[in-house]
PDB file of N, CA and C in Angstrom:
ATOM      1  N   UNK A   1     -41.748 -52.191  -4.930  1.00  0.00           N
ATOM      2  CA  UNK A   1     -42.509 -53.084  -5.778  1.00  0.00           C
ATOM      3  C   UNK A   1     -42.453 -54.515  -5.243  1.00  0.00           C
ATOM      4  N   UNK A   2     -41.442 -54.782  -5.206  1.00  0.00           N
ATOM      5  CA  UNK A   2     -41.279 -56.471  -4.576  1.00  0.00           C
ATOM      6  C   UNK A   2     -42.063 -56.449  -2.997  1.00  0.00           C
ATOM      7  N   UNK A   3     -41.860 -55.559  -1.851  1.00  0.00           N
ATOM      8  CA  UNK A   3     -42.757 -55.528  -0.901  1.00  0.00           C
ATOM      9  C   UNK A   3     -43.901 -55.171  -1.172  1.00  0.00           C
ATOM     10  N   UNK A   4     -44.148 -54.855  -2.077  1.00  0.00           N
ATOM     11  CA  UNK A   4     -46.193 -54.942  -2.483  1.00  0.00           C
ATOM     12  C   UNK A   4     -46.410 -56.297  -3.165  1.00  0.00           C
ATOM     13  N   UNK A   5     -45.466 -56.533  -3.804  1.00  0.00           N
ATOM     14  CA  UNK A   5     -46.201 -58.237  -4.434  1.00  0.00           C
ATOM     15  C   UNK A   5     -45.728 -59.268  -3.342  1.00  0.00           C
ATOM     16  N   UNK A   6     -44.777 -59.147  -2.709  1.00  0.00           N
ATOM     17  CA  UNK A   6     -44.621 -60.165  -1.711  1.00  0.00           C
ATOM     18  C   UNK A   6     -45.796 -59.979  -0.398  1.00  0.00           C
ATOM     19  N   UNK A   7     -46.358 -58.567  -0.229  1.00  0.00           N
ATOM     20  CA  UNK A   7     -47.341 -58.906   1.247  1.00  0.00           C
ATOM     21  C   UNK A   7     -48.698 -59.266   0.418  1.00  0.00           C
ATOM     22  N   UNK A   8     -48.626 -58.418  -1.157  1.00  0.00           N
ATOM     23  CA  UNK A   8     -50.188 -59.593  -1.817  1.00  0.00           C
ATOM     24  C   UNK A   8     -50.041 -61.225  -1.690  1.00  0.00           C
ATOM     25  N   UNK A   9     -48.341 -61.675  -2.002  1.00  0.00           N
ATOM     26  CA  UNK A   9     -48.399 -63.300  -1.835  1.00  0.00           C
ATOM     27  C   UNK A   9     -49.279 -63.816  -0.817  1.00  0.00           C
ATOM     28  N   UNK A  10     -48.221 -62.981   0.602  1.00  0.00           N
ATOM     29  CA  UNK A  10     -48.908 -63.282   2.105  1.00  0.00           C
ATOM     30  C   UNK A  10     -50.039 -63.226   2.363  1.00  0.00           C
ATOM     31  N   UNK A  11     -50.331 -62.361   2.159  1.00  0.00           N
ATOM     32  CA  UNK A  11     -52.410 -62.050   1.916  1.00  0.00           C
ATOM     33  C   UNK A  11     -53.211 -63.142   1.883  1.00  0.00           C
ATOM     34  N   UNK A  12     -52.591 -63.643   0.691  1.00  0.00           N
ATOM     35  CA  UNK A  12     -53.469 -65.303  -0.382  1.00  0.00           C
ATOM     36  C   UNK A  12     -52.890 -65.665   0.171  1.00  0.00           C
ATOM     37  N   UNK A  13     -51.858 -65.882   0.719  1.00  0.00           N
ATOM     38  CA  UNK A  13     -51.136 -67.453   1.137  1.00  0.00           C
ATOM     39  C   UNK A  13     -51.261 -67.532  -0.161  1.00  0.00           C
ATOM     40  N   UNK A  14     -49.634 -67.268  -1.086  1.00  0.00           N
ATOM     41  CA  UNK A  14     -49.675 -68.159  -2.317  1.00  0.00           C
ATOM     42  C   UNK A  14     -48.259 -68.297  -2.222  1.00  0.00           C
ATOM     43  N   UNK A  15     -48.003 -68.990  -2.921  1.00  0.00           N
ATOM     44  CA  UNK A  15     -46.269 -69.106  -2.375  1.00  0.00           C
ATOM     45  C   UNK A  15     -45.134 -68.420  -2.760  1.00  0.00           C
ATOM     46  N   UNK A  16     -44.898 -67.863  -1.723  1.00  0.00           N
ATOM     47  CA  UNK A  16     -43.603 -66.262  -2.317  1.00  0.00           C
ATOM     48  C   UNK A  16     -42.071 -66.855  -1.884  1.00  0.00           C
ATOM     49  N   UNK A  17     -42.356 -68.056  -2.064  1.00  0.00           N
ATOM     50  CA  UNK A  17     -40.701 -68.677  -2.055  1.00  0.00           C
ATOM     51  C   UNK A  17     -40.002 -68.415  -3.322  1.00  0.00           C
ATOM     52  N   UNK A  18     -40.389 -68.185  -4.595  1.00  0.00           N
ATOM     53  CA  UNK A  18     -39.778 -67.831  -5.887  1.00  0.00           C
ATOM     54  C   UNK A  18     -39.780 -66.335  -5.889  1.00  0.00           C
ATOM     55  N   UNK A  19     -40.175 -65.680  -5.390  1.00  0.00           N
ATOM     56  CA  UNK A  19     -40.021 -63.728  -5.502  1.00  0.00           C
ATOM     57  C   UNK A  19     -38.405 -63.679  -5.250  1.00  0.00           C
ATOM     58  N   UNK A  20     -37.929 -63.009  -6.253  1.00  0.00           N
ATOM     59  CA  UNK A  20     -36.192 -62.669  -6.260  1.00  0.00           C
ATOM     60  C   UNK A  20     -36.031 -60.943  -5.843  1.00  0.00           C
ATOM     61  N   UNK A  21     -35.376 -60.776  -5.360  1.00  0.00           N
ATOM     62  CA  UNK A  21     -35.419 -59.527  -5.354  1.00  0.00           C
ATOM     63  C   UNK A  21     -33.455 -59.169  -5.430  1.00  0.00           C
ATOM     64  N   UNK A  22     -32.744 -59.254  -6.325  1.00  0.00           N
ATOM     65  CA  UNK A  22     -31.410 -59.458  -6.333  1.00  0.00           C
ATOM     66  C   UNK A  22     -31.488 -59.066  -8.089  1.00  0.00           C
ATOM     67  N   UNK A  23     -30.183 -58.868  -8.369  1.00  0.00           N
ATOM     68  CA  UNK A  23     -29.726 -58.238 -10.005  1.00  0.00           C
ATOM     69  C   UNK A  23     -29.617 -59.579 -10.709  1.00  0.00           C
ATOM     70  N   UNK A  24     -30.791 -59.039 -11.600  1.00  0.00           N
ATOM     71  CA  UNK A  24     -31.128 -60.819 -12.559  1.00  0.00           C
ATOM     72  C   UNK A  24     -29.595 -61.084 -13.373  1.00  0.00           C
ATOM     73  N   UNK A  25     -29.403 -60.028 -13.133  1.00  0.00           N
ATOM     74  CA  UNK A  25     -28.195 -60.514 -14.591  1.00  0.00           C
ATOM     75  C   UNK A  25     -26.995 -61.477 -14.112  1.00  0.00           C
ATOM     76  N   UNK A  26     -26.967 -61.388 -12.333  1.00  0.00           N
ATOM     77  CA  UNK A  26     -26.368 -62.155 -12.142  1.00  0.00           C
ATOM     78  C   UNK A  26     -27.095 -63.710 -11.601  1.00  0.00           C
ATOM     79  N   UNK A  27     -27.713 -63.835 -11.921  1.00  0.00           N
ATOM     80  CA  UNK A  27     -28.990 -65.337 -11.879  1.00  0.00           C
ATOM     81  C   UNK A  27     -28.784 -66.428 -12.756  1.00  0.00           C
ATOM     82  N   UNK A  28     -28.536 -67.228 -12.430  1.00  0.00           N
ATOM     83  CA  UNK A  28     -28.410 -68.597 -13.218  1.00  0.00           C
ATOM     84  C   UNK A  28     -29.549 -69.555 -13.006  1.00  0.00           C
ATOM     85  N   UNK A  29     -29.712 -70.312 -14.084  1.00  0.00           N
ATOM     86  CA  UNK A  29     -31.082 -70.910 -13.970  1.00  0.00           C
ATOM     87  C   UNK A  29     -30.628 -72.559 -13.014  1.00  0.00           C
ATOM     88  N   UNK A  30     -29.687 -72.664 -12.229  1.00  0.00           N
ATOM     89  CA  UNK A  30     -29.374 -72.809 -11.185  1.00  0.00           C
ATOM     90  C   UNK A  30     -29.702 -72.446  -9.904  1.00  0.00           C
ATOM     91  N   UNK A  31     -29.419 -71.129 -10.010  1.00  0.00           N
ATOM     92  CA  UNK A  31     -30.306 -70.739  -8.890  1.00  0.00           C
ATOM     93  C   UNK A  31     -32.189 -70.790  -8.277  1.00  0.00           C
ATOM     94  N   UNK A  32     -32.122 -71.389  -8.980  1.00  0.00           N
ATOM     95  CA  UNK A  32     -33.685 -71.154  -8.743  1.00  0.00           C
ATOM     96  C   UNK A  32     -34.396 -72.896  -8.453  1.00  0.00           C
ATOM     97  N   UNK A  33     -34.031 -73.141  -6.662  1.00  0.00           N
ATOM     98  CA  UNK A  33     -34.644 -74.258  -6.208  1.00  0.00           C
ATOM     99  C   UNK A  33     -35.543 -74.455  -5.775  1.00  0.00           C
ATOM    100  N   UNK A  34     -36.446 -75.630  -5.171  1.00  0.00           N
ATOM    101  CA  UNK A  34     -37.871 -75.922  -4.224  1.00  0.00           C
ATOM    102  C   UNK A  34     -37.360 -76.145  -3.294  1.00  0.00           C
ATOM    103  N   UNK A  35     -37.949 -76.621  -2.448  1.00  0.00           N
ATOM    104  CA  UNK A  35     -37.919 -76.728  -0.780  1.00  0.00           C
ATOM    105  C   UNK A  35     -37.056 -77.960  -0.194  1.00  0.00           C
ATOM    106  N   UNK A  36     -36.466 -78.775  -1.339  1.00  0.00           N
ATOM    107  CA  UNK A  36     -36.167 -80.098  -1.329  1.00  0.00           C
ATOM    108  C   UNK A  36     -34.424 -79.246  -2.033  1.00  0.00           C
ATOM    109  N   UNK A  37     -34.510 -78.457  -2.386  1.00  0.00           N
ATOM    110  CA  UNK A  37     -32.670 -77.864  -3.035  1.00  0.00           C
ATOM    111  C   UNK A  37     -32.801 -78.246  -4.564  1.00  0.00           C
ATOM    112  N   UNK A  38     -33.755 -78.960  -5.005  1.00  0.00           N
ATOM    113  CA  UNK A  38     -34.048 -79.801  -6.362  1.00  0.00           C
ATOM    114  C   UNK A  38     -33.861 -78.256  -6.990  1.00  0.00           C
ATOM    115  N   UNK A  39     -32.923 -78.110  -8.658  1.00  0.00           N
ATOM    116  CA  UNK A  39     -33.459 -77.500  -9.600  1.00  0.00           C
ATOM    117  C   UNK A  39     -34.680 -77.158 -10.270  1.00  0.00           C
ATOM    118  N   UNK A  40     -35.257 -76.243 -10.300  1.00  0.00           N
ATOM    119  CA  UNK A  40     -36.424 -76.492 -11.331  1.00  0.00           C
ATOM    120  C   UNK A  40     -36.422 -75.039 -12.164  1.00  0.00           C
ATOM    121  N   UNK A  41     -37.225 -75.068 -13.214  1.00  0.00           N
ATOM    122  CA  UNK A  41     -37.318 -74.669 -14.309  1.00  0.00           C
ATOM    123  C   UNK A  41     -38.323 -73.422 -13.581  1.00  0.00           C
ATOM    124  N   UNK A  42     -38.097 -71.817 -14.067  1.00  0.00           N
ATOM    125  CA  UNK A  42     -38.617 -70.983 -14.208  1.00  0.00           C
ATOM    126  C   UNK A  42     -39.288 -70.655 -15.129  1.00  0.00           C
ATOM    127  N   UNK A  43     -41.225 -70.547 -14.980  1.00  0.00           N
ATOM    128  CA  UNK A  43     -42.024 -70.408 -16.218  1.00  0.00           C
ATOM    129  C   UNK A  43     -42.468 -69.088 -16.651  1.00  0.00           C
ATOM    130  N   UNK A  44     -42.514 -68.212 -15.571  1.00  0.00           N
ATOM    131  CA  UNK A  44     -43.259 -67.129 -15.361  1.00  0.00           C
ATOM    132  C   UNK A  44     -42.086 -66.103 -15.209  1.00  0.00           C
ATOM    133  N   UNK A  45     -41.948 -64.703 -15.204  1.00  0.00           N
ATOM    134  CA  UNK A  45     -41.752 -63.704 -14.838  1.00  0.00           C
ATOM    135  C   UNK A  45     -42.216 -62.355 -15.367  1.00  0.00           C
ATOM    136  N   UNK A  46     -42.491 -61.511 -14.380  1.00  0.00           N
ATOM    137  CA  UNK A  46     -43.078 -59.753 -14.557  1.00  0.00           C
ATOM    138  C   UNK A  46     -42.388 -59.400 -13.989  1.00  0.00           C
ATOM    139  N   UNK A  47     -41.526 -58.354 -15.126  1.00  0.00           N
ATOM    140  CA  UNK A  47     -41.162 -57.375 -14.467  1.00  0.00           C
ATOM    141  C   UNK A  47     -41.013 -56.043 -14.889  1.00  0.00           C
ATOM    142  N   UNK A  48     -40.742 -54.981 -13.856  1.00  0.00           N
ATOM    143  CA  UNK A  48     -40.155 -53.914 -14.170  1.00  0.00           C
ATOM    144  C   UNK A  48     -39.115 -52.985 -13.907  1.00  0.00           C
ATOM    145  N   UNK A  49     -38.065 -53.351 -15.074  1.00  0.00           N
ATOM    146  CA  UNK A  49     -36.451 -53.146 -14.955  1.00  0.00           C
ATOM    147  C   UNK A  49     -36.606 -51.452 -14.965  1.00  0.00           C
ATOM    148  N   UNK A  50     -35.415 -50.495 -14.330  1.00  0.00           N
ATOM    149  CA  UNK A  50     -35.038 -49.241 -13.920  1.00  0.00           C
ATOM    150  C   UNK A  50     -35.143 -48.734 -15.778  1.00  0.00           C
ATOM    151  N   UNK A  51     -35.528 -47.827 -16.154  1.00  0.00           N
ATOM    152  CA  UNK A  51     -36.070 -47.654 -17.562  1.00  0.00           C
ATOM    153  C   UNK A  51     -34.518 -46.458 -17.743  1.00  0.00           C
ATOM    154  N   UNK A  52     -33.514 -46.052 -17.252  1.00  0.00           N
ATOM    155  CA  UNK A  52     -32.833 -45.791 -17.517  1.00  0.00           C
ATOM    156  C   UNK A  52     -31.135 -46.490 -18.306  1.00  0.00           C
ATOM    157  N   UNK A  53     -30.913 -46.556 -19.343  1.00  0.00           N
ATOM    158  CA  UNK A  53     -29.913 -46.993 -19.679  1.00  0.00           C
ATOM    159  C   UNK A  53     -28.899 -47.413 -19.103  1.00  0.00           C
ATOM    160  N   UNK A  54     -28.054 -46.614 -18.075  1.00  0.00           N
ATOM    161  CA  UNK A  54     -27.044 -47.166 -17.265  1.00  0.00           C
ATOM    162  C   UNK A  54     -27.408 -48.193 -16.168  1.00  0.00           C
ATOM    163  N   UNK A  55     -28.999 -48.710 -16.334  1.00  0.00           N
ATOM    164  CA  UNK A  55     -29.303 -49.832 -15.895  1.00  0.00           C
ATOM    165  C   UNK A  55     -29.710 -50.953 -16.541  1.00  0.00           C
ATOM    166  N   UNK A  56     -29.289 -50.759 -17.742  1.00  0.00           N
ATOM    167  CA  UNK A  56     -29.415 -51.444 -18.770  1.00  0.00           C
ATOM    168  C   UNK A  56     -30.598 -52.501 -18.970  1.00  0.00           C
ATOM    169  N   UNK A  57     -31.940 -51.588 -19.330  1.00  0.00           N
ATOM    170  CA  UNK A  57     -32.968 -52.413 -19.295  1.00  0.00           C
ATOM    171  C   UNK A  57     -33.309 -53.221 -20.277  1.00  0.00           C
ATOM    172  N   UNK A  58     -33.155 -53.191 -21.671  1.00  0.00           N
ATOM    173  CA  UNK A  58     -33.367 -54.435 -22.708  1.00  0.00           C
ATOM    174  C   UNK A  58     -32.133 -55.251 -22.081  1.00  0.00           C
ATOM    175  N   UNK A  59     -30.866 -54.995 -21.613  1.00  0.00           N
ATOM    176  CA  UNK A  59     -30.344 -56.938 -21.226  1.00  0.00           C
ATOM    177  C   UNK A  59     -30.966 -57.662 -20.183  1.00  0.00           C
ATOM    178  N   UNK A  60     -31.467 -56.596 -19.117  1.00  0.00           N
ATOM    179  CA  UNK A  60     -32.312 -57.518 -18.099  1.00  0.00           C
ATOM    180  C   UNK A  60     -33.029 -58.487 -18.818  1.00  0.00           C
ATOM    181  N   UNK A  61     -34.239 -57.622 -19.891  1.00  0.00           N
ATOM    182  CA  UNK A  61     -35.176 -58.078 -20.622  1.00  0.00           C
ATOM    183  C   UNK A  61     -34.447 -59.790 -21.320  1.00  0.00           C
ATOM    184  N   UNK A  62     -33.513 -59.544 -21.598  1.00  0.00           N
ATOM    185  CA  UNK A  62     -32.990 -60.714 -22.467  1.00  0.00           C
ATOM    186  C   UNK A  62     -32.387 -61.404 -21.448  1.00  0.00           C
ATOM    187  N   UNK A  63     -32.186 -61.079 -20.338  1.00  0.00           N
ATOM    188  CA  UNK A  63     -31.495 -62.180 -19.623  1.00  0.00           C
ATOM    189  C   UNK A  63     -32.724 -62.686 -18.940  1.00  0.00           C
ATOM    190  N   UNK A  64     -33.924 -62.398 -18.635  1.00  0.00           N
ATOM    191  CA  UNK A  64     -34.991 -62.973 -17.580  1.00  0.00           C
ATOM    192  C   UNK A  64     -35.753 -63.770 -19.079  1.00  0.00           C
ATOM    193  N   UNK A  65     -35.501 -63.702 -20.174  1.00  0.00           N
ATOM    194  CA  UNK A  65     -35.911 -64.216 -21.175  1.00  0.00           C
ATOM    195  C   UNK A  65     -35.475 -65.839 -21.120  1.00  0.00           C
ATOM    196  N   UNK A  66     -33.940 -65.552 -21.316  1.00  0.00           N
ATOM    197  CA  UNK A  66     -33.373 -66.939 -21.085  1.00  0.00           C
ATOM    198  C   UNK A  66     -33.604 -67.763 -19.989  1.00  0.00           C
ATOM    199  N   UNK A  67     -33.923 -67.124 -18.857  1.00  0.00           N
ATOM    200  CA  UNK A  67     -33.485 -67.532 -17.534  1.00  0.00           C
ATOM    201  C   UNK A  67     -35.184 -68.632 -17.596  1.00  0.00           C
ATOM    202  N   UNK A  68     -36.353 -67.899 -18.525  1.00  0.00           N
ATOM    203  CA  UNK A  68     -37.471 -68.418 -18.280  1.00  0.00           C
ATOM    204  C   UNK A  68     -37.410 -69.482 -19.372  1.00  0.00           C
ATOM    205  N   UNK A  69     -37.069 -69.353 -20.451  1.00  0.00           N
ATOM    206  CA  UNK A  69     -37.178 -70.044 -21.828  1.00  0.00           C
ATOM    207  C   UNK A  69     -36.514 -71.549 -21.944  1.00  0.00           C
ATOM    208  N   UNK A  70     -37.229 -72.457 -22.122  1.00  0.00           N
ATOM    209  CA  UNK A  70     -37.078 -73.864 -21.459  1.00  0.00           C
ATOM    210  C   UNK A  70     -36.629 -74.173 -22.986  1.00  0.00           C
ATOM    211  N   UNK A  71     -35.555 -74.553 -23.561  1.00  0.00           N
ATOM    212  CA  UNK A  71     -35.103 -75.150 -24.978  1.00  0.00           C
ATOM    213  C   UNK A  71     -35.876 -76.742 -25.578  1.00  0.00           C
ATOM    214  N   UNK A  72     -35.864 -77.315 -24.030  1.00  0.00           N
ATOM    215  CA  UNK A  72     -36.547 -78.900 -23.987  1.00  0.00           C
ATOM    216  C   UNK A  72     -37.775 -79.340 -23.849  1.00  0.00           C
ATOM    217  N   UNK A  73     -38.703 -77.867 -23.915  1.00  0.00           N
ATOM    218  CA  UNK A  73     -40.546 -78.295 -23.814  1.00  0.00           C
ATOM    219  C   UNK A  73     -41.175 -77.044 -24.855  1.00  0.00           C
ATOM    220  N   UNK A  74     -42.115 -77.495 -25.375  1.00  0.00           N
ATOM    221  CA  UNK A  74     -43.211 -76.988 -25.932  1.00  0.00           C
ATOM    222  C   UNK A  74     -44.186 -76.149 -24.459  1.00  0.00           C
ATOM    223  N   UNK A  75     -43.272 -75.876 -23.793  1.00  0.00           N
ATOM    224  CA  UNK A  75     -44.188 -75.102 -22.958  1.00  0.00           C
ATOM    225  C   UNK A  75     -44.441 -73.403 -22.485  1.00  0.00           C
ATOM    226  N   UNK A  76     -45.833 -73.394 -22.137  1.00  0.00           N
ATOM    227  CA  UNK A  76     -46.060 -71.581 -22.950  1.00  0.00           C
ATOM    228  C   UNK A  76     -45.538 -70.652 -22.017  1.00  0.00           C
ATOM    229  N   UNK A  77     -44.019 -70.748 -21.486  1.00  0.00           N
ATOM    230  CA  UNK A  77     -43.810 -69.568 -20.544  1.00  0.00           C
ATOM    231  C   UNK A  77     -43.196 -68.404 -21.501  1.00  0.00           C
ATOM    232  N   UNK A  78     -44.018 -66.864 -20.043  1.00  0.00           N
ATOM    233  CA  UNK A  78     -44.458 -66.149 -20.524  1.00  0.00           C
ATOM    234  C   UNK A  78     -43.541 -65.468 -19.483  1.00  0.00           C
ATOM    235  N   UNK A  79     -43.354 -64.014 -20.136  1.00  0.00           N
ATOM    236  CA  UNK A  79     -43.040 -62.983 -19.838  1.00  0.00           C
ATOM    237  C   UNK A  79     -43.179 -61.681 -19.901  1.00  0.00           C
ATOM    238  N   UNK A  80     -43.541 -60.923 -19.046  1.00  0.00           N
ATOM    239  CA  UNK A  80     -44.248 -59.869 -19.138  1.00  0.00           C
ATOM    240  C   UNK A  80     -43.559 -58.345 -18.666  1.00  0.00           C
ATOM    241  N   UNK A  81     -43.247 -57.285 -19.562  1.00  0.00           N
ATOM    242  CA  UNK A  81     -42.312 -56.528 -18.940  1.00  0.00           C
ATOM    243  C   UNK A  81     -43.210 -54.972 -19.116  1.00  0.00           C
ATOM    244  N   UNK A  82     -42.814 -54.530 -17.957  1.00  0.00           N
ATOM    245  CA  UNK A  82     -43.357 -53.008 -18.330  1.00  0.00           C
ATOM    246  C   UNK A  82     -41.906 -52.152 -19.118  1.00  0.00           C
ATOM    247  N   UNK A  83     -42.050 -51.569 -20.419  1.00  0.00           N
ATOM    248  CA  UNK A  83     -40.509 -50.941 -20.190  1.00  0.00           C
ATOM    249  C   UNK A  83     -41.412 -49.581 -21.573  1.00  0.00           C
ATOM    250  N   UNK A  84     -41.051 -48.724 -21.459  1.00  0.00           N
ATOM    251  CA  UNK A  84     -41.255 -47.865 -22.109  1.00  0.00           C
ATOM    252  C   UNK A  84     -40.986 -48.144 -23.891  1.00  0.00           C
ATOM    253  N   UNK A  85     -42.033 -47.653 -24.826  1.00  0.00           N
ATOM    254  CA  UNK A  85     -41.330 -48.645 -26.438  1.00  0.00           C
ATOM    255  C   UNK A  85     -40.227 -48.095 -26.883  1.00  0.00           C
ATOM    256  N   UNK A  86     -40.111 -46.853 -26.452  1.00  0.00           N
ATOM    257  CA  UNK A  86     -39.001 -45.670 -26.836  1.00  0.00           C
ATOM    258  C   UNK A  86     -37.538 -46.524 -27.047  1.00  0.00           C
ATOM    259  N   UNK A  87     -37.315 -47.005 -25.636  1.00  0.00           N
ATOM    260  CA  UNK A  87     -36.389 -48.327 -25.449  1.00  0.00           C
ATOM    261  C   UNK A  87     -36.014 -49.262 -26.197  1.00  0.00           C
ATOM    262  N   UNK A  88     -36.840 -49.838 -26.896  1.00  0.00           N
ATOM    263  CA  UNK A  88     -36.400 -50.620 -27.957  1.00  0.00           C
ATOM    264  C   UNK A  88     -35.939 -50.041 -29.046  1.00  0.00           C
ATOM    265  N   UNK A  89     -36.153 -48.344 -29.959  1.00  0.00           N
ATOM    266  CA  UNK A  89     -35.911 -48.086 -31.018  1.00  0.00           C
ATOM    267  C   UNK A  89     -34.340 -48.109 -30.397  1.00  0.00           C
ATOM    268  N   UNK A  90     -33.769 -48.036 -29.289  1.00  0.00           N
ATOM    269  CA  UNK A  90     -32.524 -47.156 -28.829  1.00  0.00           C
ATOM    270  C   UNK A  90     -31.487 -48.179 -29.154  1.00  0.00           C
ATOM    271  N   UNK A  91     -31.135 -49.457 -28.603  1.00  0.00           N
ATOM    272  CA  UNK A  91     -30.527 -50.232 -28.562  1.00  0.00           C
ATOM    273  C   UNK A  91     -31.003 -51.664 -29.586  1.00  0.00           C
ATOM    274  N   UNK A  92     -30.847 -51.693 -31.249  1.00  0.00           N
ATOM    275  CA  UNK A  92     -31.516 -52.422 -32.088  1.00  0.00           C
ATOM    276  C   UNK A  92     -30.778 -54.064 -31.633  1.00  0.00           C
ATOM    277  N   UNK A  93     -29.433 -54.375 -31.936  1.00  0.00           N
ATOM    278  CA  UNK A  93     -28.478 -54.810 -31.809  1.00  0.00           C
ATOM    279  C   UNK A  93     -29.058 -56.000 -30.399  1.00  0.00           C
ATOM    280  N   UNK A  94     -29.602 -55.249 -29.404  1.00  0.00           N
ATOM    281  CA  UNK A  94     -30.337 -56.162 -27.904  1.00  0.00           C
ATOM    282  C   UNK A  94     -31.500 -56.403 -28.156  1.00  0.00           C
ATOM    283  N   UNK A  95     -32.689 -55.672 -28.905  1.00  0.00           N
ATOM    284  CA  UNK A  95     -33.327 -56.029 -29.457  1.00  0.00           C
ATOM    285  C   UNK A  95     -33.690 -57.274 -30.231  1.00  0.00           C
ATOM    286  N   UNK A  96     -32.773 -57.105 -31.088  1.00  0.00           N
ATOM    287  CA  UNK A  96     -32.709 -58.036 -32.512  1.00  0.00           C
ATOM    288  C   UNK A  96     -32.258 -59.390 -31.831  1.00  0.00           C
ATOM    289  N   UNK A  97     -31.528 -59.475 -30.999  1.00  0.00           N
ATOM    290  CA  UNK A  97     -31.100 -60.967 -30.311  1.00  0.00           C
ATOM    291  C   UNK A  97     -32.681 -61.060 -29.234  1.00  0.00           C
ATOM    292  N   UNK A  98     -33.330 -59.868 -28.594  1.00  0.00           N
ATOM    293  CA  UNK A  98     -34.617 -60.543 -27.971  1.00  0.00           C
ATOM    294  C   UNK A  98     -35.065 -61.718 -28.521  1.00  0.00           C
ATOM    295  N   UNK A  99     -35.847 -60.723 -30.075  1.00  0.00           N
ATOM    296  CA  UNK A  99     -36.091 -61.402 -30.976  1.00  0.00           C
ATOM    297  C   UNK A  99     -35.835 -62.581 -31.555  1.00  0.00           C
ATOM    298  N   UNK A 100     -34.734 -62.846 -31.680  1.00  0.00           N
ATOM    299  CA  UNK A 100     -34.364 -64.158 -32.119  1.00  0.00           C
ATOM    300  C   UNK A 100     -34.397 -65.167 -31.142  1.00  0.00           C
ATOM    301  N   UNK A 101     -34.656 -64.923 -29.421  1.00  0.00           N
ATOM    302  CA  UNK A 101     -34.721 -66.115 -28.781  1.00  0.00           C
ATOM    303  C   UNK A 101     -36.442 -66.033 -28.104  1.00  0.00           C
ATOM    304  N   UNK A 102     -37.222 -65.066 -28.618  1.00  0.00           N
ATOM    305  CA  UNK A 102     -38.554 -65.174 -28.142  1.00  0.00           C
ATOM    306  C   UNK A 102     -39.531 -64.411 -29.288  1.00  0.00           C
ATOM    307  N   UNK A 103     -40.278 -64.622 -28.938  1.00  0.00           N
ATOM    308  CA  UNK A 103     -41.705 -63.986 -29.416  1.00  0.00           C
ATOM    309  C   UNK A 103     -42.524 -62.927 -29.030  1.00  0.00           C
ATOM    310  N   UNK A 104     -42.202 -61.754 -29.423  1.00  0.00           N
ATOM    311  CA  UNK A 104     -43.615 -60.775 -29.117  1.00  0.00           C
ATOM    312  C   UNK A 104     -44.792 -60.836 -29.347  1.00  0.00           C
ATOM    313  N   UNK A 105     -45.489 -61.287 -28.660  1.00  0.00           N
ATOM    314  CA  UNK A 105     -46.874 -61.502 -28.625  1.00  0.00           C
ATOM    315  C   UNK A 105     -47.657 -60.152 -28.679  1.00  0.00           C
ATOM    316  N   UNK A 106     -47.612 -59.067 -27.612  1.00  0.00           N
ATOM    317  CA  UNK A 106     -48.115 -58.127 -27.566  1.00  0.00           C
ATOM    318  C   UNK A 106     -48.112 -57.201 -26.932  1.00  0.00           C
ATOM    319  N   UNK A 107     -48.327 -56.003 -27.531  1.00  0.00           N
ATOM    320  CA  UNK A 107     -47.777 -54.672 -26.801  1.00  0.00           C
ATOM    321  C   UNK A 107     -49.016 -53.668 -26.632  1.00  0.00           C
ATOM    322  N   UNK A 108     -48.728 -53.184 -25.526  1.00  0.00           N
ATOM    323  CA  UNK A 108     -49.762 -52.215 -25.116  1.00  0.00           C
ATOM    324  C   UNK A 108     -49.237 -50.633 -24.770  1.00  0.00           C
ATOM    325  N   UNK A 109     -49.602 -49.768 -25.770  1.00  0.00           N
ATOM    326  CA  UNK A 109     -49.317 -48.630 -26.070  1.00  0.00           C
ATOM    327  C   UNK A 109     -50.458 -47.897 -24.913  1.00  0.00           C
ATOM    328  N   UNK A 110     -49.721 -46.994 -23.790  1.00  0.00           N
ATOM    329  CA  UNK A 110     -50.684 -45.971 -23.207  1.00  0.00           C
ATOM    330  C   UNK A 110     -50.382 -44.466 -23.019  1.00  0.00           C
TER     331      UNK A 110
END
C-alpha cells in the first residue's frame, strides 16, 4: 500500500516527504518535520490499520487521531480510516475515548 501511494506521489510530483511507513503508535507529533528540521503540525491522514486485533486496530485509530488533532486551531483536519464496523462493536472502552477526542462525520457501509 505505501509503495502504491508513494510511486502515485512520484507520478504528480507531489510531495512524498510526509508518507510514514513505520508503527504509528510509536510516533510523536515530534516526529514529523519539513526540510528545514522545523516541527510542524500533521493535518491529514488515511489509513488502513491490519483489521486483526493482535494488531490492535481501534488504538492505531486513536493514536493517528491525536497525532493529527491540533488542540490550538479551529482547523478541519481530517481523518480517514478503512477498518471494518464489526471493530468498533468489539472494543467499546477504545471506542468511547475515539469519541470523546473526535468526531464521526461519516461512515460508509459496503
Amino acid at each position: 500500500m505505501v509503495t502504491l501511494c508513494l510511486s502515485n506521489f512520484l507520478l504528480k510530483t507531489l510531495n512524498h516527504n510526509f508518507i510514514y511507513y513505520e508503527n504509528v503508535l510509536n510516533l510523536n507529533k515530534s516526529n514529523f518535520k519539513d526540510s528545514q528540521n522545523n516541527t510542524i503540525q500533521a493535518t491529514k491522514a488515511i489509513l488502513n490499520p491490519p483489521y486483526e486485533d493482535k494488531y490492535k486496530p481501534l488504538e492505531i485509530l486513536e493514536k493517528v487521531i491525536t497525532l493529527v488533532k491540533n488542540e490550538n486551531s479551529n482547523a478541519s483536519n481530517k481523518v480517514v480510516v478503512i477498518i471494518p464496523s464489526q471493530k468498533f462493536g468489539m472494543k467499546k472502552d477504545v471506542f468511547a475515548r475515539i469519541l470523546n477526542i473526535s468526531t464521526l462525520e461519516l461512515v460508509i457501509r459496503m
